[in-house]
Protein backbone atom coordinates (compact mmCIF):
# COMPACT_ATOMS: atom_id res chain seq x y z
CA UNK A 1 1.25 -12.46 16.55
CA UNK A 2 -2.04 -13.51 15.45
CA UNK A 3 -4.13 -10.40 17.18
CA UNK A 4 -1.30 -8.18 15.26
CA UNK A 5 -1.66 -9.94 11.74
CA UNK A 6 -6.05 -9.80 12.29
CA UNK A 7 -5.77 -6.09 13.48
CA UNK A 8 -3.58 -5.15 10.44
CA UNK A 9 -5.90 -7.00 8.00
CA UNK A 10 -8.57 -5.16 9.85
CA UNK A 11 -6.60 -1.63 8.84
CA UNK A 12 -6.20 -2.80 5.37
CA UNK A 13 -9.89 -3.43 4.74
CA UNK A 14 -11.16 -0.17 6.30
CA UNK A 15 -8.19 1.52 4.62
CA UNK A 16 -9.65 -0.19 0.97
CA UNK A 17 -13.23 0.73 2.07
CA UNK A 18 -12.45 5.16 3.02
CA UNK A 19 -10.19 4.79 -0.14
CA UNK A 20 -13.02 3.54 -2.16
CA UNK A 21 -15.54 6.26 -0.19
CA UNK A 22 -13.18 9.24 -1.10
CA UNK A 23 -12.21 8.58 -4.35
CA UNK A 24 -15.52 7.87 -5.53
CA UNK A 25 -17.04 10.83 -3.87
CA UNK A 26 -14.42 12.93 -5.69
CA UNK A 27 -15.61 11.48 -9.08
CA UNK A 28 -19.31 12.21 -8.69
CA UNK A 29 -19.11 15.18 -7.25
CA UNK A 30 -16.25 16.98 -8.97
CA UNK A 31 -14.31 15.10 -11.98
CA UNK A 32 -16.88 13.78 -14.11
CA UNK A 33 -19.34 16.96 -13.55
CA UNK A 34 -16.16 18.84 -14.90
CA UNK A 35 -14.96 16.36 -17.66
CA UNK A 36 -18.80 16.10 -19.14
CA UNK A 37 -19.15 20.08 -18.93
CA UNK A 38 -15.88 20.58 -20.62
CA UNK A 39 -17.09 17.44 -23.19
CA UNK A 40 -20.42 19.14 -23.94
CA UNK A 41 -19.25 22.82 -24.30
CA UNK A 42 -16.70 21.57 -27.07
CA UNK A 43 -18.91 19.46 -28.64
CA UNK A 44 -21.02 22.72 -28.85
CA UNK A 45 -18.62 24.74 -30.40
CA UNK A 46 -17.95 21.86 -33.05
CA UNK A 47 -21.72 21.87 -33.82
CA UNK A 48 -21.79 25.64 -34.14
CA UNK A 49 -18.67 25.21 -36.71
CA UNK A 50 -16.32 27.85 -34.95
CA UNK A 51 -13.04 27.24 -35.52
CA UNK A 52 -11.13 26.58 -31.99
CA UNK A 53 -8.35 24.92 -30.13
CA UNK A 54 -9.33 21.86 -28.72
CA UNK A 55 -8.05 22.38 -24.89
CA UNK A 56 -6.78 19.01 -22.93
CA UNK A 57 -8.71 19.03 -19.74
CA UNK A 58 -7.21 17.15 -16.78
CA UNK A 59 -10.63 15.98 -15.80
CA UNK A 60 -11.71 14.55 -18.91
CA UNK A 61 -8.43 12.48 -19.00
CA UNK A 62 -9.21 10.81 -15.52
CA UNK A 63 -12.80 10.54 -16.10
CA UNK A 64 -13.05 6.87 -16.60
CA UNK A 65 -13.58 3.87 -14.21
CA UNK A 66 -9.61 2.75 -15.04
CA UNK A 67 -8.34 5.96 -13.41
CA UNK A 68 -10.37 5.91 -10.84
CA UNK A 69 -9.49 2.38 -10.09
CA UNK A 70 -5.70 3.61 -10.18
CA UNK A 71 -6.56 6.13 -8.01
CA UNK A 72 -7.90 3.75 -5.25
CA UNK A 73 -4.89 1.49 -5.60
CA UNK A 74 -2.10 3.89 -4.89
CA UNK A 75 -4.14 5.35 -1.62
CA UNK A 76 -5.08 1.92 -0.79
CA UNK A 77 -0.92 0.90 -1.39
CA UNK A 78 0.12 4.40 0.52
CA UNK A 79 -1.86 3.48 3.35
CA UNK A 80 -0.35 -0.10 3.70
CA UNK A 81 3.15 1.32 3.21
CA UNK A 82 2.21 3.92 6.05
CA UNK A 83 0.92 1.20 8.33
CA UNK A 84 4.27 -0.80 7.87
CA UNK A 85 6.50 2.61 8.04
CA UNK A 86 5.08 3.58 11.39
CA UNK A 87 5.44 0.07 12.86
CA UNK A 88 9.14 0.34 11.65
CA UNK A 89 9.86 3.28 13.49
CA UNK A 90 8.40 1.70 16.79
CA UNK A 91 10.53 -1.09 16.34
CA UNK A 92 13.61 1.48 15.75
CA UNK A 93 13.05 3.03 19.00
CA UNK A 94 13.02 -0.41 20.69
CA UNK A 95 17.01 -0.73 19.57
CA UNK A 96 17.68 2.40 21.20
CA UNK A 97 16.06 1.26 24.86
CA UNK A 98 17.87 -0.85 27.32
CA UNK A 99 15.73 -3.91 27.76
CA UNK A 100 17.95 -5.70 29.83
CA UNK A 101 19.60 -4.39 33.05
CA UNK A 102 22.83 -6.32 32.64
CA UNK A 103 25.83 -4.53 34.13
CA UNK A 104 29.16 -4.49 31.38
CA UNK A 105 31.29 -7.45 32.06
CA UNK A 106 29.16 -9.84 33.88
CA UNK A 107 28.26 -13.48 33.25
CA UNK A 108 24.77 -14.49 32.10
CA UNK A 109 24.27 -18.42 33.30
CA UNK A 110 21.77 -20.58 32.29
CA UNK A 111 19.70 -20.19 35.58
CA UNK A 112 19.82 -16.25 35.28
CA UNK A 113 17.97 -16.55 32.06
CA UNK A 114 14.71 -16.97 33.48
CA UNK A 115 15.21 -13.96 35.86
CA UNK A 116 16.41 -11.63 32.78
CA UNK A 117 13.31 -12.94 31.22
CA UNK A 118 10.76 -11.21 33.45
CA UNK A 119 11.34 -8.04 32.44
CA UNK A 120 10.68 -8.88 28.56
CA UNK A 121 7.29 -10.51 29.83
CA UNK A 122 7.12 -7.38 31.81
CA UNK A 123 6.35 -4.89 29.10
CA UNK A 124 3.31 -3.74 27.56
CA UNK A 125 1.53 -6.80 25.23
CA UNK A 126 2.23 -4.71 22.13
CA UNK A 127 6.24 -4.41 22.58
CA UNK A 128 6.18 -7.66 23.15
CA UNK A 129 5.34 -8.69 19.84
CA UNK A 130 8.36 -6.43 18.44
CA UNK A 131 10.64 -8.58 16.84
CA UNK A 132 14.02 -7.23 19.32
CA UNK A 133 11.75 -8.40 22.92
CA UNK A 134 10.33 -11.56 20.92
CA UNK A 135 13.84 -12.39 19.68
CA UNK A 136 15.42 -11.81 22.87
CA UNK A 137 12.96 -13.47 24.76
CA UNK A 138 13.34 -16.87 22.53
CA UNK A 139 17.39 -16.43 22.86
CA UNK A 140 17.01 -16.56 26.77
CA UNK A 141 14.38 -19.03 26.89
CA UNK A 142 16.31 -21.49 24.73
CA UNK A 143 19.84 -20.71 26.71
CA UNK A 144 17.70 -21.64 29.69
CA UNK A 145 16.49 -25.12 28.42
CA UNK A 146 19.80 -25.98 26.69
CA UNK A 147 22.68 -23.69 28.08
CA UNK A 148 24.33 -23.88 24.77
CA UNK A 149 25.50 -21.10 23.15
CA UNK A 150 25.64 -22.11 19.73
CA UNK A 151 21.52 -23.30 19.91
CA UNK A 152 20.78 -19.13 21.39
CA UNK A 153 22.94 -18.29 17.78
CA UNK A 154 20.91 -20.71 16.10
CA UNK A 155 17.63 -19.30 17.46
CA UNK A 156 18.20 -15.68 17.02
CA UNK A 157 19.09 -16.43 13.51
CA UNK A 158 16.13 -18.60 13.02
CA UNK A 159 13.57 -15.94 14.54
CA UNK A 160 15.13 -12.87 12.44
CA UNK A 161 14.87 -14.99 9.17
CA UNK A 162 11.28 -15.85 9.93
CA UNK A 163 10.91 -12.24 10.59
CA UNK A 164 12.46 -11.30 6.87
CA UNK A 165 10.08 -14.06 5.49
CA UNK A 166 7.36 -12.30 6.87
CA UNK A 167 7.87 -9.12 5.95
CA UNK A 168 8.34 -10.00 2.44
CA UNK A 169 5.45 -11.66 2.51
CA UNK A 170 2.89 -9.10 3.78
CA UNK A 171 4.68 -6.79 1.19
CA UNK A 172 3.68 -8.55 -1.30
CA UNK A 173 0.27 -6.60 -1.52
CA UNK A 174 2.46 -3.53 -2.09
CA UNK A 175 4.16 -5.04 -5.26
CA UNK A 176 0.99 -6.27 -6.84
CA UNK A 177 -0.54 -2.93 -6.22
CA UNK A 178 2.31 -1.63 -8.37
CA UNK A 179 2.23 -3.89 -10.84
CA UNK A 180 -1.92 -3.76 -11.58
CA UNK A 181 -1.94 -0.03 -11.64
CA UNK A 182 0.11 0.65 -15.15
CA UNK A 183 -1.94 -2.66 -16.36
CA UNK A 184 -4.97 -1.34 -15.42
CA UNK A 185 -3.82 2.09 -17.09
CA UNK A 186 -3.20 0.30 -20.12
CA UNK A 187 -6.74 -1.20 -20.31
CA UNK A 188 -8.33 2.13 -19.98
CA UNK A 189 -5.93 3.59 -22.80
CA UNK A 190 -6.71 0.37 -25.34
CA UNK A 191 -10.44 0.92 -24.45
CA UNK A 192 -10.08 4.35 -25.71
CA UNK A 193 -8.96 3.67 -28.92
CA UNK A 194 -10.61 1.07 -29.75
CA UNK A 195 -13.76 3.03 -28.94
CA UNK A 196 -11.77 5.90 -31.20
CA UNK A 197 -11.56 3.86 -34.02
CA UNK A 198 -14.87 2.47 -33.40
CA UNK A 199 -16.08 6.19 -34.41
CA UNK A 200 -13.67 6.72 -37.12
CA UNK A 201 -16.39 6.13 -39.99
CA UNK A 202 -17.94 9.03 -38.77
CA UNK A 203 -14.39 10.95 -39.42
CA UNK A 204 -15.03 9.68 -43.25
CA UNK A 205 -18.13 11.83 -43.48
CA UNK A 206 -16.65 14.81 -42.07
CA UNK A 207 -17.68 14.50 -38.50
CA UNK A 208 -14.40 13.96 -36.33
CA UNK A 209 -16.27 15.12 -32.94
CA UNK A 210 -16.62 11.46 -31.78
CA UNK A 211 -12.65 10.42 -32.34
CA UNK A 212 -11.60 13.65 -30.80
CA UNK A 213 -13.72 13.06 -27.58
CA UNK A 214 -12.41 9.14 -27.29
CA UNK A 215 -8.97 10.87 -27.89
CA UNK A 216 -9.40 12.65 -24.23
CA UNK A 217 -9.68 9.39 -22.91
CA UNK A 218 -6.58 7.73 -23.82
């Protein structure tokens, strides 16, 4: 359990650091070379006094640090969410394999249990830490000690509520992911006006190029 929760950190950390890489490569390379042409060839056109149609360019929208920020996030979140969905689906095709070889009708006894239990400690270290061989496992272990029924009940239930715990818990990073991308959205569009408004006594003379470009950013 431990080697599986430091090998997913480990996944998470690289997955932060390519997202990071990639995004940022994408902004200095391609989006703000775009939005700053697109910036300067209006503010061009406004100087020359031609009469135009200001154009909303996708690249001067997500220009700013904010967007790229959101854009990190949601890769970084996808990533997590992909890491999670493919460990799902290995533990779906766990339910569909016979781990025990117990023929229909037959009594398990206490002193069986450690027999059945050899060929859970049989398969490959990473199965093992599947919650269906680990849950098993911990049912015919504790039948084996006490020979009570009720305490293997007691155990499974135990182990698949831990499991739920878990899982809640590790996707918590998921649901704060969600929640700081709008927020961080939000800051980028308040910085925007305020730096709009922060150019509006320019708009008093007659010179509205400096609200208009904060406008692309909100």
């Amino acid at each position: 359990m431990k080697q599986r929760m430091s090998s997913e950190f480990i996944y998470q950390l690289f997955a932060l650091l390519i997202a990071v890489i990639v995004v940022h490569a994408v902004y200095v390379g391609a989006i703000r070379p775009s939005a700053d042409a697109h910036i300067k060839a209006e503010m061009a056109l406004q100087a020359a006094g031609k009469d135009y149609v200001p154009e909303r360019s996708f690249a001067v929208v997500i220009r700013d640090y904010e967007q790229e920020s959101c854009f990190i996030l949601l890769i970084w979140a996808l990533a997590i969410m992909g890491y999670k969905g493919r460990r799902a689906m290995h533990e779906q095709q766990l339910l569909d394999r016979r781990l025990l070889e117990i023929p229909e009708g037959t009594s398990v006894l206490p002193q069986d249990a450690r027999e059945y239990s050899r060929s859970l400690e049989a398969l490959p270290e990473k199965e093992q830490d599947y919650l269906l061989p680990r849950t098993l496992l911990s049912a015919l272990q504790r039948f084996a000690t006490t020979g009570s029924i009720q305490a293997v009940s007691d155990t499974i239930k135990e182990s698949c509520e831990v499991e739920s715990d878990r899982l809640d818990s590790e996707l918590s990073m998921v649901r704060y992911i969600a929640w700081a991308i709008p927020s961080i959205g939000f800051i980028g569009t308040v910085r925007g006006i305020g730096d709009a408004l922060g150019q509006a006594y320019k708009a008093v003379e007659g010179d509205i190029s400096g609200v208009t470009d904060e406008r692309a950013h909100v």
